[in-house]
Protein backbone atom coordinates (compact mmCIF):
# COMPACT_ATOMS: atom_id res chain seq x y z
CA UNK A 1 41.94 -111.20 -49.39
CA UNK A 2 43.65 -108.99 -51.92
CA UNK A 3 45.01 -106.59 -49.00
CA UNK A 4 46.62 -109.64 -46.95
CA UNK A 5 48.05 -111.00 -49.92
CA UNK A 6 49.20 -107.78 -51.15
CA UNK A 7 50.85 -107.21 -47.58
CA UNK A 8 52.13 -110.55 -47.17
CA UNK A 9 53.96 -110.13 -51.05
CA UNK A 10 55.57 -107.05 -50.11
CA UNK A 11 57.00 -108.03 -47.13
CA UNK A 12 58.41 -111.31 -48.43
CA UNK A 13 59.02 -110.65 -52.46
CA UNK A 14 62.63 -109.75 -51.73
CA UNK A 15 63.53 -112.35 -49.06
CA UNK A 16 61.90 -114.98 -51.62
CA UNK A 17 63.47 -113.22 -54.48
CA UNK A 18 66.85 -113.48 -52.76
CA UNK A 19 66.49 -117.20 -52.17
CA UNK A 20 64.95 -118.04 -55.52
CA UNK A 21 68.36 -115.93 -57.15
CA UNK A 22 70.35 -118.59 -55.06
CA UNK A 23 69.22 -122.07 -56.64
CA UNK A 24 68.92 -120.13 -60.38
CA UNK A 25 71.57 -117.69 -60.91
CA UNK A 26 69.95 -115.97 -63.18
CA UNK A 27 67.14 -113.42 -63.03
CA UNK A 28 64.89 -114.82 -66.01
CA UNK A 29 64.31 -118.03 -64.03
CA UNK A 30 64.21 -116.36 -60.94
CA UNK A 31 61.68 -114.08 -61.64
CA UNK A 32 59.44 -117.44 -63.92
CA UNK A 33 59.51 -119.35 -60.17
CA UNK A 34 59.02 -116.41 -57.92
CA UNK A 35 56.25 -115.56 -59.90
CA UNK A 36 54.95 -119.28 -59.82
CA UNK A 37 55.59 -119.26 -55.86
CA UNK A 38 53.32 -115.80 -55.21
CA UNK A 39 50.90 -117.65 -58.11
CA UNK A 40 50.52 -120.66 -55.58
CA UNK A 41 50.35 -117.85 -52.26
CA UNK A 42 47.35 -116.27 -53.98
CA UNK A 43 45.57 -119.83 -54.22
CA UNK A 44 45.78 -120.29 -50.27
CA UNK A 45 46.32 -116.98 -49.07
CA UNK A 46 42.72 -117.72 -46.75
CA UNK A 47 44.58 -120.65 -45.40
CA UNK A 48 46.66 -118.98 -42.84
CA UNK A 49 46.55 -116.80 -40.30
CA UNK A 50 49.82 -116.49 -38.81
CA UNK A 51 52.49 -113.95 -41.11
CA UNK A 52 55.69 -116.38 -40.01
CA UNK A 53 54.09 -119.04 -41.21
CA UNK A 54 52.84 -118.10 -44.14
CA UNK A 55 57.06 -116.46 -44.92
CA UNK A 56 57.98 -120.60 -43.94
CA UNK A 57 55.57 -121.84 -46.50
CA UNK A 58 56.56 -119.58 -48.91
CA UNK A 59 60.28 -120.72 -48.22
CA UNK A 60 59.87 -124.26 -48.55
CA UNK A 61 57.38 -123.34 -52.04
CA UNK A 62 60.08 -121.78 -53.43
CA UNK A 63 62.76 -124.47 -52.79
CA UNK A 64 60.37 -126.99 -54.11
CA UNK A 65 59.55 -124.93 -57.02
CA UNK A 66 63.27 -124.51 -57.89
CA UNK A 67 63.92 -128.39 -57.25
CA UNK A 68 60.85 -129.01 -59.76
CA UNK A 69 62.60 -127.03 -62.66
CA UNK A 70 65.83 -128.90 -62.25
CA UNK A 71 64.22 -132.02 -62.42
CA UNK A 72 61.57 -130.95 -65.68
CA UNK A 73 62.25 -132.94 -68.43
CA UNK A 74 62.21 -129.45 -70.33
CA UNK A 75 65.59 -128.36 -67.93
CA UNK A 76 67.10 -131.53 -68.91
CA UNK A 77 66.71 -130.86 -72.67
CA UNK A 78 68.08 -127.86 -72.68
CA UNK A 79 71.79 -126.40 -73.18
CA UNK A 80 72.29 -123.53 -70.78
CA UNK A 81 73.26 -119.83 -72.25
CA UNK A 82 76.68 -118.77 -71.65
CA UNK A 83 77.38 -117.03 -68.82
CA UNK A 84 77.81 -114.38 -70.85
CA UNK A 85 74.70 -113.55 -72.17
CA UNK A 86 72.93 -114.15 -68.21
CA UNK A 87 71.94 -110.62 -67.28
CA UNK A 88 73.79 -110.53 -64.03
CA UNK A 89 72.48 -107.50 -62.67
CA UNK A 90 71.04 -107.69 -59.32
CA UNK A 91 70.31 -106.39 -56.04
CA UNK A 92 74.10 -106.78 -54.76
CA UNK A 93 76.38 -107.63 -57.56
CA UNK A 94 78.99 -105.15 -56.25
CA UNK A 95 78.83 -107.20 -52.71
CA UNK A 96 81.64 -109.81 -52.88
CA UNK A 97 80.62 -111.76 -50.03
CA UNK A 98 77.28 -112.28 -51.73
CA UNK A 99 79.16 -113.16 -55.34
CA UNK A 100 81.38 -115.70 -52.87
CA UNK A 101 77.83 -116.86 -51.47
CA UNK A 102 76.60 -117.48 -54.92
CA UNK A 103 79.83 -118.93 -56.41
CA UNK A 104 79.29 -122.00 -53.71
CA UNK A 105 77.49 -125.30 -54.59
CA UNK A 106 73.91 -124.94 -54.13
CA UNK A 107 73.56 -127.13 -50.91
CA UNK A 108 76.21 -124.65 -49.51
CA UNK A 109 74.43 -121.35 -50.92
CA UNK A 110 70.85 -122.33 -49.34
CA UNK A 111 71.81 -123.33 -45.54
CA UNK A 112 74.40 -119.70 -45.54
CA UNK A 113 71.56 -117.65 -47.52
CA UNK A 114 68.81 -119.03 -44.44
CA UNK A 115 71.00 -118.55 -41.79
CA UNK A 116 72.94 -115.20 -42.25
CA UNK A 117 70.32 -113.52 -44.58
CA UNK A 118 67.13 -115.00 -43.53
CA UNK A 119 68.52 -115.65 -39.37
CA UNK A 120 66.85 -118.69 -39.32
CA UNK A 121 68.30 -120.62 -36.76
CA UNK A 122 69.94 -123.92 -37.68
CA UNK A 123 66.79 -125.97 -36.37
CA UNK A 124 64.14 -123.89 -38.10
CA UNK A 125 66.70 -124.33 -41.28
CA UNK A 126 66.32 -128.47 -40.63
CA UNK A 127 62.96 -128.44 -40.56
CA UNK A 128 62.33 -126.14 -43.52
CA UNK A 129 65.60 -128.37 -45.63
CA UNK A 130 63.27 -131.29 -44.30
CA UNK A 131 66.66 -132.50 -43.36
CA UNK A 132 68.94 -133.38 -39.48
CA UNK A 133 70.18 -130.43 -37.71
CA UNK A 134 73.44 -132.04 -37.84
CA UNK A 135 73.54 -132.02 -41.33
CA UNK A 136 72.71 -128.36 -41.14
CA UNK A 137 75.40 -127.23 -39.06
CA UNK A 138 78.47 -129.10 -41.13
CA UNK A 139 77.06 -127.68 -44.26
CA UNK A 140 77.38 -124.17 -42.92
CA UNK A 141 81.20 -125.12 -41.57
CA UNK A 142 81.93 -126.32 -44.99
CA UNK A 143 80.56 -123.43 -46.45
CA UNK A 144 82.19 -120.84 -44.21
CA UNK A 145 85.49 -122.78 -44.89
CA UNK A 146 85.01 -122.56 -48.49
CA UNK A 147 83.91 -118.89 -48.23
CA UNK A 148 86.89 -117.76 -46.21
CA UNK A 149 89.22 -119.75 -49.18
CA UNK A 150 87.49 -117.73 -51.71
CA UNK A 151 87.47 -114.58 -49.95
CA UNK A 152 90.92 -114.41 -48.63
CA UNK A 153 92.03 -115.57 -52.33
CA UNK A 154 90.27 -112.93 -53.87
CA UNK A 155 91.22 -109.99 -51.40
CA UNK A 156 95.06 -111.17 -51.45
CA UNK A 157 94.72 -110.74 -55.19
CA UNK A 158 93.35 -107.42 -55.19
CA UNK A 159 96.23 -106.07 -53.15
């Protein structure tokens, strides 16, 4: 049990780490809900036997787990640290497309993070959203419209 899980964590802690970074923003709630997320894998690790499943479970864990902390009555209490004092170090902070992926809204960052990081395609992305295929596919339009604004504003500026 310990080897598959063990396995299964290190081939998924940075695709789940990636995602988790994309609801959050920061890396001290990332890390609290990735944590949680393996936590829950290590309960049920005997319950599957395929290794794509067990990476779609995990996805749709961590999404739930990140919904669950927005909604805590302990989130809503609280009065968020300036952006400041976040440490923003990360995988990627010198990537600008990925700082233009994580400046979007978060319905916009999840469906562009599955689809171009993850290559889900945009019916596997339904199913894990729980949501219509449709509404998939106009997120990620709106999203690559808004990304292209961004990104064209901030390369004209650098020139």
């Amino acid at each position: 049990m310990e080897s598959k899980f063990l396995t299964v964590f290190n081939n998924t802690k940075h695709d789940i780490y990636r995602l988790v970074r994309t609801y959050m923003k920061n890396s001290f709630d990332t890390d609290d809900i990735v944590q949680n997320v393996y936590l829950k894998l290590h309960k049920k690790i005997e319950d599957f036997n395929d290794d794509d499943h067990i990476k779609r479970w995990l996805i749709r864990v961590a999404i739930n787990e990140c919904k669950n902390y927005f909604l805590s009555s302990w989130m809503r209490k609280i009065v968020p640290l300036d952006e400041t004092l976040v440490d923003e170090t990360s995988f990627e902070t010198e990537d600008k497309v990925w700082l233009a992926v994580m400046d979007l809204p978060q319905k916009y960052r999840i469906v562009i993070y599955l689809f171009y990081y993850e290559e889900y395609s945009t019916a596997e992305i339904a199913g894990i959203l729980k949501t219509q295929e449709a509404t998939v596919r106009k997120q990620l339009q709106r999203a690559r419209e808004k990304l292209k604004a961004t990104l064209k504003e901030a390369w004209n500026d650098e020139e």
